[in-house]
PDB file of N, CA and C in Angstrom:
ATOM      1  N   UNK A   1      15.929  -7.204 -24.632  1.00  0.00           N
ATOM      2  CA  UNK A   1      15.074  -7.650 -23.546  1.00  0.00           C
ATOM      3  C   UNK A   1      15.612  -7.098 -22.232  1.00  0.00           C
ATOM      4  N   UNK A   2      14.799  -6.566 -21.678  1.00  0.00           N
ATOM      5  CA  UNK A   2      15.328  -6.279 -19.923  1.00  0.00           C
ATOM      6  C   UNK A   2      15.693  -7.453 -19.118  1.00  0.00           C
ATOM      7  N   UNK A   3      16.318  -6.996 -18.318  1.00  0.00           N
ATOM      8  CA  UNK A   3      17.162  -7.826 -17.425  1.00  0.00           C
ATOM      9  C   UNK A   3      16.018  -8.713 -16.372  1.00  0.00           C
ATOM     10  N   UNK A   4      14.772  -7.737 -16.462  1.00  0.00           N
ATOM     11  CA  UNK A   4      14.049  -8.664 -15.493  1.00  0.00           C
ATOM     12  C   UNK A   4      12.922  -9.326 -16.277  1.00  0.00           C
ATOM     13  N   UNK A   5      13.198  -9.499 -17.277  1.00  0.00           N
ATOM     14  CA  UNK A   5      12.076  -9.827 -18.417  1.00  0.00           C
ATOM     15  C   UNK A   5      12.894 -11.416 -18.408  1.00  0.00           C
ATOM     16  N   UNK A   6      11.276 -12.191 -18.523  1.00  0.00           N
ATOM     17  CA  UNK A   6      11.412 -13.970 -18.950  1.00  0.00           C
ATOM     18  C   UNK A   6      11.932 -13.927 -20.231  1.00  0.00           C
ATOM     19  N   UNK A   7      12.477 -14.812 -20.952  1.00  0.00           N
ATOM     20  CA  UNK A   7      12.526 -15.404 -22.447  1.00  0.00           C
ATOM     21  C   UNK A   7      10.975 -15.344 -22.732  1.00  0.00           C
ATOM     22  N   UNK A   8       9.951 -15.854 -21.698  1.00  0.00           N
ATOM     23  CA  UNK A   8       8.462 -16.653 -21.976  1.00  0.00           C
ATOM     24  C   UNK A   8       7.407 -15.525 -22.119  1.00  0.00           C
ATOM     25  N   UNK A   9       7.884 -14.456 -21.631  1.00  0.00           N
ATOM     26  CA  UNK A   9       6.989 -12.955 -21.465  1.00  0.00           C
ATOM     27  C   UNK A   9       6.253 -12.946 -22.635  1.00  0.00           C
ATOM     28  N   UNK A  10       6.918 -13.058 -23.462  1.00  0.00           N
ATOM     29  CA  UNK A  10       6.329 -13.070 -25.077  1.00  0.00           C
ATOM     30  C   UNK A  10       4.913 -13.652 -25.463  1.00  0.00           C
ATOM     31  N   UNK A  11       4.898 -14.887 -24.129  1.00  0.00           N
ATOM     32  CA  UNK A  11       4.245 -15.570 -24.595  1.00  0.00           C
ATOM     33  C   UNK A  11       2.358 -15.598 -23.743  1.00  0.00           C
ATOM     34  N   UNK A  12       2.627 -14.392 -23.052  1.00  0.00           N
ATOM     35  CA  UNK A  12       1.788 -14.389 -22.174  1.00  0.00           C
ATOM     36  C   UNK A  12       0.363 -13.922 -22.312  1.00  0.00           C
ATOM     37  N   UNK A  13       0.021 -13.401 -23.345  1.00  0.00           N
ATOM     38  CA  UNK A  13      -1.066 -12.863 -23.595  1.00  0.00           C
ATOM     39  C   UNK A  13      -1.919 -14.207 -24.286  1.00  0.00           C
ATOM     40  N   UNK A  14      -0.775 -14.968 -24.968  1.00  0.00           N
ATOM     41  CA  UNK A  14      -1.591 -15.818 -25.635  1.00  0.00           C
ATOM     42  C   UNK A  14      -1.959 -17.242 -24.439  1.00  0.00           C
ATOM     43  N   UNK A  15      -0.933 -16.799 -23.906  1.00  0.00           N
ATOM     44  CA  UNK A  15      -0.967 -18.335 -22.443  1.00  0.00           C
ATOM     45  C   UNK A  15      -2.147 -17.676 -22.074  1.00  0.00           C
ATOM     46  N   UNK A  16      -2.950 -16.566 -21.378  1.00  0.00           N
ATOM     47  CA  UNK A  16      -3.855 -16.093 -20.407  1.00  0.00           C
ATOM     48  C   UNK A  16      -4.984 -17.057 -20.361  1.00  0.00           C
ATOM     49  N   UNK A  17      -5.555 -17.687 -21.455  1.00  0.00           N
ATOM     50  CA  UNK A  17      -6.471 -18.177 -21.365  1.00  0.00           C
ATOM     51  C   UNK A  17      -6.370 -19.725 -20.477  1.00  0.00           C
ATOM     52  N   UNK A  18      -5.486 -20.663 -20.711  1.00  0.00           N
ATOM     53  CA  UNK A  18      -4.874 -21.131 -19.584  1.00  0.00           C
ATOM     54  C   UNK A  18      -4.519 -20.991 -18.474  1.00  0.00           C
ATOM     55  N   UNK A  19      -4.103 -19.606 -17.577  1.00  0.00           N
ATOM     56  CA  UNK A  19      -3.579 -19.417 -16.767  1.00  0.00           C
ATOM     57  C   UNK A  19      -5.105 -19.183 -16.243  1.00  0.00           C
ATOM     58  N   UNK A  20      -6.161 -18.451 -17.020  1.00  0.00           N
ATOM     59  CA  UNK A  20      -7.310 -18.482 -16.187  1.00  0.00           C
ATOM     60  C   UNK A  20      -7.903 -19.779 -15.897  1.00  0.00           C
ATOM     61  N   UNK A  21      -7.707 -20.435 -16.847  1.00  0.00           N
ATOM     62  CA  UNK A  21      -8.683 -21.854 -16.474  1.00  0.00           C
ATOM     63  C   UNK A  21      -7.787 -22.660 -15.364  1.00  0.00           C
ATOM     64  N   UNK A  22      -6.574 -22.480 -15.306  1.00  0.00           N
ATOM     65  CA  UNK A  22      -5.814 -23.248 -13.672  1.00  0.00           C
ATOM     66  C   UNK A  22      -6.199 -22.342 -12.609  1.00  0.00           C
ATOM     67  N   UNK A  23      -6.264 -20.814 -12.557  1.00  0.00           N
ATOM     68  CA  UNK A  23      -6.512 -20.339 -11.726  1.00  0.00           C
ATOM     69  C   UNK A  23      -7.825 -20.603 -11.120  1.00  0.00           C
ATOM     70  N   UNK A  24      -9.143 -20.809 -12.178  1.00  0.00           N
ATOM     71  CA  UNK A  24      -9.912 -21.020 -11.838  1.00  0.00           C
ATOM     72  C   UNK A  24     -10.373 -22.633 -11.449  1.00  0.00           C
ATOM     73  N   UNK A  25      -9.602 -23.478 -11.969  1.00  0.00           N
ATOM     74  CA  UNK A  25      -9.494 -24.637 -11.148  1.00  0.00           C
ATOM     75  C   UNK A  25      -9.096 -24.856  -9.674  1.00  0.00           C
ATOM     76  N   UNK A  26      -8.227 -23.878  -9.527  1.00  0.00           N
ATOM     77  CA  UNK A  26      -7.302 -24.250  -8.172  1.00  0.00           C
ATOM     78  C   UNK A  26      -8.828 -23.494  -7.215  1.00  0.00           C
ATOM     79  N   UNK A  27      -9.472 -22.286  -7.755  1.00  0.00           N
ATOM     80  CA  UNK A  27     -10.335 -21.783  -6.795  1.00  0.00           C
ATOM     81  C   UNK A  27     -11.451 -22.898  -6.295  1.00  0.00           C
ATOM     82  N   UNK A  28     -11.688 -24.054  -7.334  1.00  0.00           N
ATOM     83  CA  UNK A  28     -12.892 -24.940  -7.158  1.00  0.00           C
ATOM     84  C   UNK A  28     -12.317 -26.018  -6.287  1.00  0.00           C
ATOM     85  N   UNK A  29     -10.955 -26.164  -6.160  1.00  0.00           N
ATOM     86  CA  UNK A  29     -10.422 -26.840  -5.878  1.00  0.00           C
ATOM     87  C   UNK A  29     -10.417 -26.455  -3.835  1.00  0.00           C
ATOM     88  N   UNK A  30     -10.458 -24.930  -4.127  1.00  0.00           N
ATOM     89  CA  UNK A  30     -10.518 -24.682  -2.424  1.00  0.00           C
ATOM     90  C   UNK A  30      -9.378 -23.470  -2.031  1.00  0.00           C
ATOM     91  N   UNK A  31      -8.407 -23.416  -2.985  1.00  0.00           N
ATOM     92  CA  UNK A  31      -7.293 -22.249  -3.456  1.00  0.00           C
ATOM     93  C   UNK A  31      -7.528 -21.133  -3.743  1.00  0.00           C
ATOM     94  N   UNK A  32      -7.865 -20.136  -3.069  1.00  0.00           N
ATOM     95  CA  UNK A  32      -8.808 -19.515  -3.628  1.00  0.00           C
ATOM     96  C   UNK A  32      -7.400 -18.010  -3.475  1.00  0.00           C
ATOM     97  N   UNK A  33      -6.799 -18.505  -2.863  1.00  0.00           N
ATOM     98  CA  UNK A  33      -5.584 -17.386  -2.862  1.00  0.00           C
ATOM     99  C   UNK A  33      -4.932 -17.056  -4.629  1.00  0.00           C
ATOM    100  N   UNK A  34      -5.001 -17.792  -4.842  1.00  0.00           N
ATOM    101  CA  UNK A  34      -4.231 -18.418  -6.520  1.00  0.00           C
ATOM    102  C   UNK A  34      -4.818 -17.208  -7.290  1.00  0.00           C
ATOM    103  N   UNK A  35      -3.909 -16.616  -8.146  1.00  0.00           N
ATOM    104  CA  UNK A  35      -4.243 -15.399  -9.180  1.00  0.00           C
ATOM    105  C   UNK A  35      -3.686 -15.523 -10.645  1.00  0.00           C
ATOM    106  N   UNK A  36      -3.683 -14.802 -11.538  1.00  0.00           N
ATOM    107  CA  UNK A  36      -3.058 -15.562 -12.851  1.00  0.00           C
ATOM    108  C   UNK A  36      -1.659 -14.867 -12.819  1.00  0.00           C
ATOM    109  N   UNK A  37      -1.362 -13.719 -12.119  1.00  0.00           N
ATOM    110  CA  UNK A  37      -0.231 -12.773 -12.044  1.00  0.00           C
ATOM    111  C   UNK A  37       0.773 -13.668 -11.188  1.00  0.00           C
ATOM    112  N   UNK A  38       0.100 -14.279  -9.782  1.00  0.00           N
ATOM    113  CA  UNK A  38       0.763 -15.054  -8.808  1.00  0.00           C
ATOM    114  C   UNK A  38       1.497 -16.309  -9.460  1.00  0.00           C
ATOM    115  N   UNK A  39       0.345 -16.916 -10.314  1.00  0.00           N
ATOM    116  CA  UNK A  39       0.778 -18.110 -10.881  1.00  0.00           C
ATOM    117  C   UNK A  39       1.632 -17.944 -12.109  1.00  0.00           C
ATOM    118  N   UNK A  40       1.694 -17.002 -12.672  1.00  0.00           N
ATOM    119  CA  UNK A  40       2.950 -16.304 -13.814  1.00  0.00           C
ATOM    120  C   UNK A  40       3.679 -16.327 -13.141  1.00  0.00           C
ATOM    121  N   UNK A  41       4.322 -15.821 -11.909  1.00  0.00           N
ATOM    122  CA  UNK A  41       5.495 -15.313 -11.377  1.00  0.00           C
ATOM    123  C   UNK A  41       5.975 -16.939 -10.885  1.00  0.00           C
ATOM    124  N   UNK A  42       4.921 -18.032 -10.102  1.00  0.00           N
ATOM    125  CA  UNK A  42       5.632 -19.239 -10.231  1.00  0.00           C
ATOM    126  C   UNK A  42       6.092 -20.313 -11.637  1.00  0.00           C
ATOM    127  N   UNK A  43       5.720 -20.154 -12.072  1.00  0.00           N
ATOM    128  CA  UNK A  43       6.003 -20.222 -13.653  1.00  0.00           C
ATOM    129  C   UNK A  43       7.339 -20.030 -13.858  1.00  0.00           C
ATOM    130  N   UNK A  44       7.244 -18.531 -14.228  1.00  0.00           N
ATOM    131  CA  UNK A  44       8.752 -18.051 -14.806  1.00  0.00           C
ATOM    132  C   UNK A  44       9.729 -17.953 -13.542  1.00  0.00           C
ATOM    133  N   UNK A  45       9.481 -17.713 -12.127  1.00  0.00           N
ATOM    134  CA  UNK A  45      10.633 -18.437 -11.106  1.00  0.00           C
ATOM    135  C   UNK A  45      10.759 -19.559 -10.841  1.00  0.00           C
ATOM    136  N   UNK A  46       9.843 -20.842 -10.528  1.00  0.00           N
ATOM    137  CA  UNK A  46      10.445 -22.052 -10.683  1.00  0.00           C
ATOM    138  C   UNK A  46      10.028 -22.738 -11.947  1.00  0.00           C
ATOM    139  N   UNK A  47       8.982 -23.320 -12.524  1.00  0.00           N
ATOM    140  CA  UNK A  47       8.886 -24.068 -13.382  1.00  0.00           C
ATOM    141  C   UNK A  47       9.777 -23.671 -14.405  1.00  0.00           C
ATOM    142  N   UNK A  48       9.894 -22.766 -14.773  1.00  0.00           N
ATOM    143  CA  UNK A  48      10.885 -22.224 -16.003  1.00  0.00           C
ATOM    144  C   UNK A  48      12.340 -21.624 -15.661  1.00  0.00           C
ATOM    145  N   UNK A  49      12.692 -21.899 -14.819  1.00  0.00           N
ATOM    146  CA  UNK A  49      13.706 -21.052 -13.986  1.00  0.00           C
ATOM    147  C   UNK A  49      14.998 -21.160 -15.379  1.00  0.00           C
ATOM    148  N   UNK A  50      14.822 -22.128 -15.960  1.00  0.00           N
ATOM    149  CA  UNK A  50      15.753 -22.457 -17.246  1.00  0.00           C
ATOM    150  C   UNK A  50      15.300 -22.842 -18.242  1.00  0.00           C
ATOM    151  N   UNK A  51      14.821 -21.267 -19.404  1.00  0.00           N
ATOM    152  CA  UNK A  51      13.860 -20.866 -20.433  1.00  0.00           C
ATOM    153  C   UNK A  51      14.885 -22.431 -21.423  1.00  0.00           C
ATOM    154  N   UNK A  52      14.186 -22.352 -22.760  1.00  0.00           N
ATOM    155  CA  UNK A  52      14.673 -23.178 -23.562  1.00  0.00           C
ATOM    156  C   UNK A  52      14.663 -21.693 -24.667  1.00  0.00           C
ATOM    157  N   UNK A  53      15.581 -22.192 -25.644  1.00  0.00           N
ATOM    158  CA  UNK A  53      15.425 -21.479 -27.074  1.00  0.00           C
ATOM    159  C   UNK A  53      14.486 -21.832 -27.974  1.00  0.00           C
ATOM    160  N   UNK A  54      14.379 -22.951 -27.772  1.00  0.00           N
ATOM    161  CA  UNK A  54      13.586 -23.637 -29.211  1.00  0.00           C
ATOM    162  C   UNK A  54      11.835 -23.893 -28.350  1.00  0.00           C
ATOM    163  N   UNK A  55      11.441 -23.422 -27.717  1.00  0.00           N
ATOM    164  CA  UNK A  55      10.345 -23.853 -27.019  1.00  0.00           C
ATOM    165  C   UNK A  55       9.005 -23.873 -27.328  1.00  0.00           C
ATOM    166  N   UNK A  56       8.406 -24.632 -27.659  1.00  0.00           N
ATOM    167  CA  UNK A  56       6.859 -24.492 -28.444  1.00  0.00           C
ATOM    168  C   UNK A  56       6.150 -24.008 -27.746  1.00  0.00           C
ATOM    169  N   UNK A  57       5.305 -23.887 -28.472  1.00  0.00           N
ATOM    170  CA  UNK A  57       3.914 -23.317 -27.800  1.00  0.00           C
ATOM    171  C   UNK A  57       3.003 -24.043 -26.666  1.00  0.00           C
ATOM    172  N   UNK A  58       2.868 -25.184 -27.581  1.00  0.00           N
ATOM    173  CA  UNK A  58       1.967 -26.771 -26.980  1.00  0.00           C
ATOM    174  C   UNK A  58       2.579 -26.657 -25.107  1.00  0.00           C
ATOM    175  N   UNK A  59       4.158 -26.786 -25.131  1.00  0.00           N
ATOM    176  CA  UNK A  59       4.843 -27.237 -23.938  1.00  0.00           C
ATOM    177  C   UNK A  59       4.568 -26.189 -23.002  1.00  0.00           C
ATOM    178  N   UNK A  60       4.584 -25.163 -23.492  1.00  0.00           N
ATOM    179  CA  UNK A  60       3.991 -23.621 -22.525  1.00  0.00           C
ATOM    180  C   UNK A  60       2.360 -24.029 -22.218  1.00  0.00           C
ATOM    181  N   UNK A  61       1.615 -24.291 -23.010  1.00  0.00           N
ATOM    182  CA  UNK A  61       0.438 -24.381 -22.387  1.00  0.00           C
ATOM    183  C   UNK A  61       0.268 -25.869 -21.676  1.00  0.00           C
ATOM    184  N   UNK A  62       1.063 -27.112 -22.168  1.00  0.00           N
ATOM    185  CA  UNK A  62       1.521 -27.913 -21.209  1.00  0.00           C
ATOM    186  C   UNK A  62       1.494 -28.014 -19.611  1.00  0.00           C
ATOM    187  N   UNK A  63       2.698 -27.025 -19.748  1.00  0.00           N
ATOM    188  CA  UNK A  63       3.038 -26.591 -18.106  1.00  0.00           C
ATOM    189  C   UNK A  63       2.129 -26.102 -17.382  1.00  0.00           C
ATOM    190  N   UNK A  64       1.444 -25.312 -17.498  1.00  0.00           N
ATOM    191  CA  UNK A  64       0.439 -23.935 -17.308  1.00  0.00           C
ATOM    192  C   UNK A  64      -0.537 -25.308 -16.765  1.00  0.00           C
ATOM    193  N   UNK A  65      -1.377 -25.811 -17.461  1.00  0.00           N
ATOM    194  CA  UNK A  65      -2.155 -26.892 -17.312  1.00  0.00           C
ATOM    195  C   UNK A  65      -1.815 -28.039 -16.210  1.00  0.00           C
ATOM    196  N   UNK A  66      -0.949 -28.306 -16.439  1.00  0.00           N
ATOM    197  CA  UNK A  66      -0.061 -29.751 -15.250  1.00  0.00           C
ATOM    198  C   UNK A  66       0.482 -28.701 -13.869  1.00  0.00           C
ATOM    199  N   UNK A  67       0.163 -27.538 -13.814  1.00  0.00           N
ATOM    200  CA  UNK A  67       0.657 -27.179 -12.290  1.00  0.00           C
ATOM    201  C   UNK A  67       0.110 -27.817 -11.485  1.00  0.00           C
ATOM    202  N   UNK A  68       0.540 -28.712 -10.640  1.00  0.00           N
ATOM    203  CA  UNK A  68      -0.343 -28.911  -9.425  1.00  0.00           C
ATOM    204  C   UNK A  68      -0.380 -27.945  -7.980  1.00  0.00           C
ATOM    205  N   UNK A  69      -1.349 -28.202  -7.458  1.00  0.00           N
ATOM    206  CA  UNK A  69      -1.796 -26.960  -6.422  1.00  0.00           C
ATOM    207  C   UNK A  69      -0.739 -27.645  -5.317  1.00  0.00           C
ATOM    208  N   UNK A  70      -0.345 -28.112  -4.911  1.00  0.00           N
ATOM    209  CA  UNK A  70       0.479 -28.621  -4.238  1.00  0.00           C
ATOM    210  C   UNK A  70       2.150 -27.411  -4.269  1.00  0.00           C
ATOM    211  N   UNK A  71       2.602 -28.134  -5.290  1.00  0.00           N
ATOM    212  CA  UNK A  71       3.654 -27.418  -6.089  1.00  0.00           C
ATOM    213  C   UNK A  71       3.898 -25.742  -5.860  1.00  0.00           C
ATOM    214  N   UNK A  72       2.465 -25.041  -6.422  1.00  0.00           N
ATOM    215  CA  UNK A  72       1.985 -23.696  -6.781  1.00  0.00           C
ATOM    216  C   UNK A  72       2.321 -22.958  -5.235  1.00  0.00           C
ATOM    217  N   UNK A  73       0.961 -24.332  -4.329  1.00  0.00           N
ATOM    218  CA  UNK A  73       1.338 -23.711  -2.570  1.00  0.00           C
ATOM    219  C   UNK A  73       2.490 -23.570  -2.348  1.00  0.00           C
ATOM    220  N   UNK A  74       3.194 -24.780  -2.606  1.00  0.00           N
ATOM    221  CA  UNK A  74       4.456 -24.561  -1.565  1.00  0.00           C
ATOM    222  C   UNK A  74       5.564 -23.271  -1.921  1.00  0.00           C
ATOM    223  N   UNK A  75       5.379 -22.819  -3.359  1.00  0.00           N
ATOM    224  CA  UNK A  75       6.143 -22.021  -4.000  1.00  0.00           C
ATOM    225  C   UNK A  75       5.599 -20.612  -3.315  1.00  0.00           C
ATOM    226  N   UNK A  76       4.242 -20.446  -3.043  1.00  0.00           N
ATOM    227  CA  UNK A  76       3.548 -19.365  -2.737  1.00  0.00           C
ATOM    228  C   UNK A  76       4.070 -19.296  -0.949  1.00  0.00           C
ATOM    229  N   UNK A  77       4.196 -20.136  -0.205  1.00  0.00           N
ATOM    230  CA  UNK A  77       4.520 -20.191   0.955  1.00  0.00           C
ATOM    231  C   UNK A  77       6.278 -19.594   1.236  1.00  0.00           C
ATOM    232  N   UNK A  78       7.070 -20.130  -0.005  1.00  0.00           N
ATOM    233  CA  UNK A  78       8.224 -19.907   0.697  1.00  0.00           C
ATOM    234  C   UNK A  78       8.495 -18.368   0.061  1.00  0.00           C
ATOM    235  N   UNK A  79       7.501 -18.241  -0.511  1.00  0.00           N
ATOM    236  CA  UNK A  79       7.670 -16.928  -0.787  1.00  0.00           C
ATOM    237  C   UNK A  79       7.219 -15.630   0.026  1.00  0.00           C
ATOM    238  N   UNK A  80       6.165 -16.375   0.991  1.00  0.00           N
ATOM    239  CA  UNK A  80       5.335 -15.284   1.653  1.00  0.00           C
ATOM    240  C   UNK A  80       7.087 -15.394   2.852  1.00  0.00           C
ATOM    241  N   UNK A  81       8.012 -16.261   3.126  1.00  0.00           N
ATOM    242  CA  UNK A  81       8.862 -16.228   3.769  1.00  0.00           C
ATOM    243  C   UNK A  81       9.722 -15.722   3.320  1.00  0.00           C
ATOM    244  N   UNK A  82       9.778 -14.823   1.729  1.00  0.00           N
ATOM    245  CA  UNK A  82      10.996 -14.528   1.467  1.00  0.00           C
ATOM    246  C   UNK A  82      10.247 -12.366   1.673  1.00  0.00           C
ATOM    247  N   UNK A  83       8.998 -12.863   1.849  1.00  0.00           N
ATOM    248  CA  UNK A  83       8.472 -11.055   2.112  1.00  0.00           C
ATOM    249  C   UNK A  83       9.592 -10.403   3.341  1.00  0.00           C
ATOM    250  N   UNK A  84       9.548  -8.897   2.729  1.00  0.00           N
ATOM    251  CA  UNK A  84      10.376  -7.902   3.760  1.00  0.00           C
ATOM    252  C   UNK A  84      10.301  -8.050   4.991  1.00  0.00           C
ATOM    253  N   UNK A  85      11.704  -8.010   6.046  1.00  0.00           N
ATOM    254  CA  UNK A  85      11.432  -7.750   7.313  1.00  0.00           C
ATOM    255  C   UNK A  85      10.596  -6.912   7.432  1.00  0.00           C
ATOM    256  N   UNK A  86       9.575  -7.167   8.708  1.00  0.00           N
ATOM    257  CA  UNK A  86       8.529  -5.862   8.515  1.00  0.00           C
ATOM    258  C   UNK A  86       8.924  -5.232  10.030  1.00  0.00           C
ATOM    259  N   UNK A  87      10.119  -5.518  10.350  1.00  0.00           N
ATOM    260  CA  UNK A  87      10.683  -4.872  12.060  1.00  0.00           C
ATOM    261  C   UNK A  87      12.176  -4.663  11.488  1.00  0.00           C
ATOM    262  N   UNK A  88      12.563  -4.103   9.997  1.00  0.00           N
ATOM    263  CA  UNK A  88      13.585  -3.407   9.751  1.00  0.00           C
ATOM    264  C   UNK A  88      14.021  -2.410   9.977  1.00  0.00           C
ATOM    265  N   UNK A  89      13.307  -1.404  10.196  1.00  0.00           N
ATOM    266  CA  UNK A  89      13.493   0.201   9.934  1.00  0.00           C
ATOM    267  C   UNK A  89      13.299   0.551  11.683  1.00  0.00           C
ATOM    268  N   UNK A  90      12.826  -0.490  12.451  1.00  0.00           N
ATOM    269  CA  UNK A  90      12.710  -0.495  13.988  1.00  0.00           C
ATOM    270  C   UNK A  90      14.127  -0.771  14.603  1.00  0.00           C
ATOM    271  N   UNK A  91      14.400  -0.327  15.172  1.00  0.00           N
ATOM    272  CA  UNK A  91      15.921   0.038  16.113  1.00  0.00           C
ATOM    273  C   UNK A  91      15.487  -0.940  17.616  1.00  0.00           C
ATOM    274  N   UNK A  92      16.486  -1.453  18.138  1.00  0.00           N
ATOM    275  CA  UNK A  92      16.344  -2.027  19.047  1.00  0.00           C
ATOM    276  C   UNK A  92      15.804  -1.855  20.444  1.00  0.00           C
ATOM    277  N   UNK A  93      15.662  -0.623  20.501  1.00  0.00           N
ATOM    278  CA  UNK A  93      14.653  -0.133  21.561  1.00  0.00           C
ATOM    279  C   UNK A  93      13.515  -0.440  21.810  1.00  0.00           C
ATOM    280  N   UNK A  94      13.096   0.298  19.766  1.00  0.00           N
ATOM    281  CA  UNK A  94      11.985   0.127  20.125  1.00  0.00           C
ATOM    282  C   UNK A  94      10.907  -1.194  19.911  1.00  0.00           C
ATOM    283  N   UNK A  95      11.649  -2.042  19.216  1.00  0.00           N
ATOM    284  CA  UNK A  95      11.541  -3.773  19.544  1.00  0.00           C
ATOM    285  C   UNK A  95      11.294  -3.862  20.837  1.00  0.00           C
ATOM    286  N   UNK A  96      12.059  -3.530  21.740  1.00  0.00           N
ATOM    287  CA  UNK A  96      11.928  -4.062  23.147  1.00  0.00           C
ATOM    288  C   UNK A  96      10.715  -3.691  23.752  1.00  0.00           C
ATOM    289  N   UNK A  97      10.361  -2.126  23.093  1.00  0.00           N
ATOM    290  CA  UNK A  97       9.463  -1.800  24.061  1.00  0.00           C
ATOM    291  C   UNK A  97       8.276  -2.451  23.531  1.00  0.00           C
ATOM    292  N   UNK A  98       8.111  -2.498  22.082  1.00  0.00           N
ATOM    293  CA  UNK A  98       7.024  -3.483  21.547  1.00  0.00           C
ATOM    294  C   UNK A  98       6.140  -4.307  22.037  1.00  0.00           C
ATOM    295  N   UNK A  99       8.005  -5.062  22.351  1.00  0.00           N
ATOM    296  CA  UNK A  99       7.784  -6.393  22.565  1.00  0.00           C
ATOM    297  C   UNK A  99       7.267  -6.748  24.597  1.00  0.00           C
ATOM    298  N   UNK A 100       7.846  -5.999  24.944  1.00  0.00           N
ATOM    299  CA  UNK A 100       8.094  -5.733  26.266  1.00  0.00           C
ATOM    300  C   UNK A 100       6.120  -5.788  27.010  1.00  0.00           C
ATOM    301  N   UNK A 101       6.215  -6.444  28.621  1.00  0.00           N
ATOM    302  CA  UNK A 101       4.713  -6.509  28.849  1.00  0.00           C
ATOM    303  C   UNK A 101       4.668  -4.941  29.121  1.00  0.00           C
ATOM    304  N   UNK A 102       2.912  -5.088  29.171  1.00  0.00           N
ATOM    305  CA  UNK A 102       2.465  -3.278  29.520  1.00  0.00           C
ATOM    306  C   UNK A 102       3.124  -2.801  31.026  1.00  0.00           C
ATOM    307  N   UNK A 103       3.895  -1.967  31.313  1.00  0.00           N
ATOM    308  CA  UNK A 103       4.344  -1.680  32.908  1.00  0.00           C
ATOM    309  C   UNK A 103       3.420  -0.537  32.913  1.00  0.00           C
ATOM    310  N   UNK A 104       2.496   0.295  32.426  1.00  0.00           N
ATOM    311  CA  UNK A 104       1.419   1.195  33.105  1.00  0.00           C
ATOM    312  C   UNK A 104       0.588   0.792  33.070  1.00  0.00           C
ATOM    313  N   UNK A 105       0.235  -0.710  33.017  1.00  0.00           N
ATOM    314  CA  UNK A 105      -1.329  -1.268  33.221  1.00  0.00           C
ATOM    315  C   UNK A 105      -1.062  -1.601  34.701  1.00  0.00           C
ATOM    316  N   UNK A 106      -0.080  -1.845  35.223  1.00  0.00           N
ATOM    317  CA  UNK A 106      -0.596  -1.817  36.871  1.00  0.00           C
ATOM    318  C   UNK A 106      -0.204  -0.818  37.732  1.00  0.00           C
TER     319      UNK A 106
END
């Protein structure tokens, strides 16, 4: 297994049909950000963050089902906070001047 591969990966083609019916709950719900790829990745980073060996099937589609949109958001939020500096590769100049008011508008 690769290093960035779940224990649960295995199990994903057969989960899909679940992951669509939460996804498509959360959209009726008003969530309309929610995707089945998005909601995999909260899955296997928090809900599962510690796979089991012996893990059934039932408990995988369990989980998948009992996400609450609550939960899903807040996971989706601290994540949009963990996205790339997007003023990395910018040097301090030119921050300033960015940031700085217009001096040839008067």
């Amino acid at each position: 297994m690769k290093s960035n591969q779940h224990p649960y990966d295995r199990f994903y083609e057969s989960l899909e049909p679940a992951l669509i019916s939460k996804v498509e709950e959360f959209e009726i719900l008003g969530y309309g950000k929610a995707d089945v790829g998005r909601l995999w990745s909260y899955l296997t980073k928090k809900k599962w963050k510690k796979p089991e060996t012996d893990v059934k099937f039932f408990q995988l589609v369990s989980d998948v089902l009992t996400v609450k949109p609550g939960e899903y958001m807040s996971f989706e939020t601290i994540e949009a906070y963990r996205s790339p500096n997007w003023f990395a590769d910018v040097n301090e100049d030119e921050l300033n001047e960015l940031l700085r008011p217009n001096k040839h508008g008067k």
